[in-house]
Protein backbone atom coordinates (compact mmCIF):
# COMPACT_ATOMS: atom_id res chain seq x y z
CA UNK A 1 -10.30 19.85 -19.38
CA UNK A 2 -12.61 20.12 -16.18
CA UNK A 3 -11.07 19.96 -13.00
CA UNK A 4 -11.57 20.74 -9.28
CA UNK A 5 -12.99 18.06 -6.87
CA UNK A 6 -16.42 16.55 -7.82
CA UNK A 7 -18.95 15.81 -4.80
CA UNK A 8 -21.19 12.88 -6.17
CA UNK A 9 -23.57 12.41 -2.94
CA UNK A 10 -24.10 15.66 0.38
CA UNK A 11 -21.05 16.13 1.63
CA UNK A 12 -20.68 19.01 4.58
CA UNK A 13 -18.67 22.14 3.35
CA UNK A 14 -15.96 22.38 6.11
CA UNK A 15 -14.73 18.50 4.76
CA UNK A 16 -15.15 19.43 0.96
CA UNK A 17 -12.55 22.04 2.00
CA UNK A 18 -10.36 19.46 3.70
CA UNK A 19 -10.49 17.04 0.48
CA UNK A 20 -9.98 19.79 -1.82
CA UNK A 21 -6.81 21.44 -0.16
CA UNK A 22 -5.05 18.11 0.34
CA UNK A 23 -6.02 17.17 -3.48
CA UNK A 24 -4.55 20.40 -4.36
CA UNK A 25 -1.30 20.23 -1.98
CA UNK A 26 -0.71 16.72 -3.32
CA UNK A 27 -0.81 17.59 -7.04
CA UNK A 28 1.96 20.11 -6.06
CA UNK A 29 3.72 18.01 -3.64
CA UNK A 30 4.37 15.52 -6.59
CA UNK A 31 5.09 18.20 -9.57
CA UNK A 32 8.06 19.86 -6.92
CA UNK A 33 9.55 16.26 -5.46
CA UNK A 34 9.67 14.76 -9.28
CA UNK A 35 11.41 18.00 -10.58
CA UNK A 36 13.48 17.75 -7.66
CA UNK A 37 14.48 14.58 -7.48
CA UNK A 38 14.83 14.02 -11.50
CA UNK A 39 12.53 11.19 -12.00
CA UNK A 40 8.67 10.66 -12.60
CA UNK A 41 7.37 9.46 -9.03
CA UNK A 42 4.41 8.30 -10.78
CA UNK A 43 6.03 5.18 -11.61
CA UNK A 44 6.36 4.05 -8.15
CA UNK A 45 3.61 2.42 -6.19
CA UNK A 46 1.47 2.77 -2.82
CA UNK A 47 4.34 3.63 -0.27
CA UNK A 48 5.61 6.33 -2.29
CA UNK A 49 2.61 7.74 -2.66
CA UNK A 50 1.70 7.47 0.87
CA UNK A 51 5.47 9.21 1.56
CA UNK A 52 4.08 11.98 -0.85
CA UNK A 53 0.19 12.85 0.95
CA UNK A 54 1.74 12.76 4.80
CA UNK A 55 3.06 16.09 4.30
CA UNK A 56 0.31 17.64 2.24
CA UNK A 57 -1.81 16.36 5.11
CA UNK A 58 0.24 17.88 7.79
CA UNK A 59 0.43 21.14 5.72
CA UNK A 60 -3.28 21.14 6.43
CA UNK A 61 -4.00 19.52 9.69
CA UNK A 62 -2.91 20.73 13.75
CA UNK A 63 -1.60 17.02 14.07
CA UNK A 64 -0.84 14.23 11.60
CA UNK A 65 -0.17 10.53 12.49
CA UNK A 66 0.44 7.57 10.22
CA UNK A 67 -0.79 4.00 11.33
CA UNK A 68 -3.07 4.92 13.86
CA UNK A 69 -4.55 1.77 16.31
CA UNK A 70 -7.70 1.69 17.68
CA UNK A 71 -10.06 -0.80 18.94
CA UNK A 72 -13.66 -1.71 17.00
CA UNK A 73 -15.18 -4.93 18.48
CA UNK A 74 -12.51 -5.72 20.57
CA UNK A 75 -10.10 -6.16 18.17
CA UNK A 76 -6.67 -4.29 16.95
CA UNK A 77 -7.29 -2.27 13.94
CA UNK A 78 -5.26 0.27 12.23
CA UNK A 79 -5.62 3.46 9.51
CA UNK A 80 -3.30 4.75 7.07
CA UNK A 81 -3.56 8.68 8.46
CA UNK A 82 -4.89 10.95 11.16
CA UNK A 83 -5.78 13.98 10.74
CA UNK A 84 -6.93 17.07 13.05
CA UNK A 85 -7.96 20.17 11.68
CA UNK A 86 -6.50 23.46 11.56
CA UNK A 87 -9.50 24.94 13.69
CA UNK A 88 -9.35 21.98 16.22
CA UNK A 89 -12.53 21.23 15.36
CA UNK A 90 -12.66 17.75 13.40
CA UNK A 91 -10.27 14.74 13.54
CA UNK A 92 -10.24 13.00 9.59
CA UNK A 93 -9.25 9.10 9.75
CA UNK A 94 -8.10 8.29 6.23
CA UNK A 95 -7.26 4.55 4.44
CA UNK A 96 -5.30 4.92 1.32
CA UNK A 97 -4.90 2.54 -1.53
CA UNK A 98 -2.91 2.80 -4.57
CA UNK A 99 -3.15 1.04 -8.40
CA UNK A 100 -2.06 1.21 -11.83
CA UNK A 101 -4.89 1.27 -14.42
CA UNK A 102 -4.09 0.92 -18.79
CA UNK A 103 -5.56 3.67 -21.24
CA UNK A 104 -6.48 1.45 -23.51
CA UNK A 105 -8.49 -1.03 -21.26
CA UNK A 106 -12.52 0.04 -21.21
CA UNK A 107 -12.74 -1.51 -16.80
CA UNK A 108 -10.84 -1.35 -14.20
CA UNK A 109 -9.42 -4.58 -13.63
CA UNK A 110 -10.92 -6.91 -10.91
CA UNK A 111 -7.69 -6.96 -8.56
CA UNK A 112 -8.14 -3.33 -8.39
CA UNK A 113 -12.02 -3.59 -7.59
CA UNK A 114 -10.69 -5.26 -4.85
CA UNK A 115 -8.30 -2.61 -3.41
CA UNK A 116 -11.50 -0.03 -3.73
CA UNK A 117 -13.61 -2.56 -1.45
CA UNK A 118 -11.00 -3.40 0.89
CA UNK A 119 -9.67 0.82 1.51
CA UNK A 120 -13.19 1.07 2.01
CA UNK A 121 -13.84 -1.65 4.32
CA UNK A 122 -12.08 0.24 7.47
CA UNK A 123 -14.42 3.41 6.82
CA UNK A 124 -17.72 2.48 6.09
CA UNK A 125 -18.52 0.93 9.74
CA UNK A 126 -16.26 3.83 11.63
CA UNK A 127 -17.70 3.39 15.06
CA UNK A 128 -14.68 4.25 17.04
CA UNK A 129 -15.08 4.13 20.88
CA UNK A 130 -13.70 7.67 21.56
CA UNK A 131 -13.48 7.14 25.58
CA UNK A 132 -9.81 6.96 25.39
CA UNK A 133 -8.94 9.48 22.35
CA UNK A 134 -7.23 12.89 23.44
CA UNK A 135 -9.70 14.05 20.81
CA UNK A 136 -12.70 12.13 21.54
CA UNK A 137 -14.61 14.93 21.49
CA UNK A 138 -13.85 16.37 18.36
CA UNK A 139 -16.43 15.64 15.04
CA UNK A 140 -14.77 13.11 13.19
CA UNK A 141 -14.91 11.64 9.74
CA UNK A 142 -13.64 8.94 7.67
CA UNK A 143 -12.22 9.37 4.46
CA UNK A 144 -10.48 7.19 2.03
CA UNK A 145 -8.62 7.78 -1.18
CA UNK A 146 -8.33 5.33 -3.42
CA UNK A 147 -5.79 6.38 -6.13
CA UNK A 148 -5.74 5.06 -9.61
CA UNK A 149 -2.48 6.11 -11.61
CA UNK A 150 -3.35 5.66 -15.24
CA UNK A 151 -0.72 4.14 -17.55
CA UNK A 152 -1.28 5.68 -21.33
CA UNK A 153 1.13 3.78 -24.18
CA UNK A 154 3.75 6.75 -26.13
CA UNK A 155 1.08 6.22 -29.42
CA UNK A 156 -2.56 6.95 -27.83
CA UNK A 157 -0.70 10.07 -25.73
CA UNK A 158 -0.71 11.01 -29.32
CA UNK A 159 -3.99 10.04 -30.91
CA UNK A 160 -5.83 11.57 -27.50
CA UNK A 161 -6.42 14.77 -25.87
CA UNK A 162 -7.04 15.56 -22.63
CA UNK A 163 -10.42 15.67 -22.66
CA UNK A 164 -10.73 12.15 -24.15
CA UNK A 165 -8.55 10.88 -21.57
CA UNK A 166 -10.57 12.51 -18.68
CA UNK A 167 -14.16 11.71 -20.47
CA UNK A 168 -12.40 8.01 -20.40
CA UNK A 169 -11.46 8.01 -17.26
CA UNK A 170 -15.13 9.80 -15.51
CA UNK A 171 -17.16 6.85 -17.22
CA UNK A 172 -14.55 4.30 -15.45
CA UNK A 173 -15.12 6.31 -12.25
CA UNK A 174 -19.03 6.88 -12.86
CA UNK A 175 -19.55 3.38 -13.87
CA UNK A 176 -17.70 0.84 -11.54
CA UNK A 177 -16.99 2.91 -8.69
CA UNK A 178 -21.17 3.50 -7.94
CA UNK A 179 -20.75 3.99 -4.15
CA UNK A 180 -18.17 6.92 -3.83
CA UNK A 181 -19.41 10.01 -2.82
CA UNK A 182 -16.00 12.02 -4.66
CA UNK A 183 -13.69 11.95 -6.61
CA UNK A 184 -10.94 14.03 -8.42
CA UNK A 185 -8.66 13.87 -11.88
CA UNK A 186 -5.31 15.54 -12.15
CA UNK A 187 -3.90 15.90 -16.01
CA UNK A 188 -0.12 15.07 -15.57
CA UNK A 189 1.86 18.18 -17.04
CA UNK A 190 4.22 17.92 -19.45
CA UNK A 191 7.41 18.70 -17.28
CA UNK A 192 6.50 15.28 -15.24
CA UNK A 193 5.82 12.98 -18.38
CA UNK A 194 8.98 14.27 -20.41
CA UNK A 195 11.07 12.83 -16.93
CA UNK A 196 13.02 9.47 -16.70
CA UNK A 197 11.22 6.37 -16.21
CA UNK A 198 11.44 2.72 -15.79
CA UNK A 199 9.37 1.34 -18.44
CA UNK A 200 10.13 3.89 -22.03
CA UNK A 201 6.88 3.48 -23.85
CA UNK A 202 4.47 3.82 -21.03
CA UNK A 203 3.34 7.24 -19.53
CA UNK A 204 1.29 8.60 -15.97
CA UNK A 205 -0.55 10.80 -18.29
CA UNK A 206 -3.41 11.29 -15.15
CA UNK A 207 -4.12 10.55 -11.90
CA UNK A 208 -7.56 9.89 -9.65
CA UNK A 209 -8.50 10.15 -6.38
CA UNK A 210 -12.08 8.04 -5.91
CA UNK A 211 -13.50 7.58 -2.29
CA UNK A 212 -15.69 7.84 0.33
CA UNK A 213 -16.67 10.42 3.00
CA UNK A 214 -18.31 8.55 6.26
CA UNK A 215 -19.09 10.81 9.41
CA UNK A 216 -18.16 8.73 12.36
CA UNK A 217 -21.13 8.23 14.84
């Protein structure tokens, strides 16, 4: 099966090596806190996950804040994650969102369509006033991550391999999700699907990351 982080649209190399380290550090982050902890964390939903990227983002970053304010037409708004740089150089303001998606079903379903506009509603029209920002003069970027946990039932883990299930998965991505500029698939290893989990005859057998990568002007 392919892997790796896939750049759909010009993205600058210093912030495909951002996305790809914290893709990497989260797929490891996960595999060593489900072994830990006994269970298959894939089960759980957007806070957990959230719980599970702020340390693969402060594994890679100078400074890392969760629910960071700021003001954008004179109104209160917040982001998920904030990000500096090892090198100082560029500050990263990320939204994350988090669903389930079925195997078996060909779309995404419409609720979730509407968790991919809304994560990227806060990072499309980034204009932050920087006047007040201890690193307002830093290059900064928007990113968010929009992660779709795919639910596969016991008998098609069985009928498919793992390229089916990624080939699935890319035409999903390709298809509905038209305006992201990356994405990434992780194939969930067998040590993580063999653990305990709520639901018996439904398995995490992969994981995406979709988004979008906005330069802040």
């Amino acid at each position: 099966m392919k892997s790796g982080v896939k750049f759909n649209k010009k993205v600058d190399n210093k912030t495909k090596v951002f996305v790809e380290n914290i893709c990497s550090g989260f797929k490891r982050e996960l595999e060593e806190a489900s072994i830990e902890l006994g269970e298959d964390l894939l089960q759980y939903r957007e806070r957990t996950m959230s719980s599970i990227l702020f340390p693969v983002l402060e594994k890679n970053s100078t400074k890392t804040l969760m629910e960071v304010g700021f003001l954008k037409d004179n109104k209160r708004r917040n982001l998920d994650f904030y990000s500096l740089d090892k090198n100082n150089e560029r500050c990263y303001f990320i939204e994350f969102k988090h669903c389930f998606d079925k195997s078996s079903v060909k779309h995404i379903a419409k609720y979730n369509l509407q968790k991919w506009e809304k994560v990227n509603e806060q990072i499309k029209d980034l204009n932050v006033d920087t006047s007040g920002y201890i690193d307002g003069n830093k290059d900064m970027f928007g990113i968010s991550i929009f992660m779709i946990v795919v639910q596969t039932d016991f008998k098609e883990l069985e009928k498919e391999n793992n390229n089916d299930r990624y080939n699935k998965l890319c035409n999903k991505i390709n298809e509905q999700f038209s305006e992201a500029n990356w994405y990434w698939i992780y194939e969930t290893p067998q040590k993580l699907i063999k653990l305990p989990k709520d639901e018996k005859n439904l398995f995490y057998s992969n994981i995406a990351f979709v988004g979008i990568i906005n330069e802040v002007k």
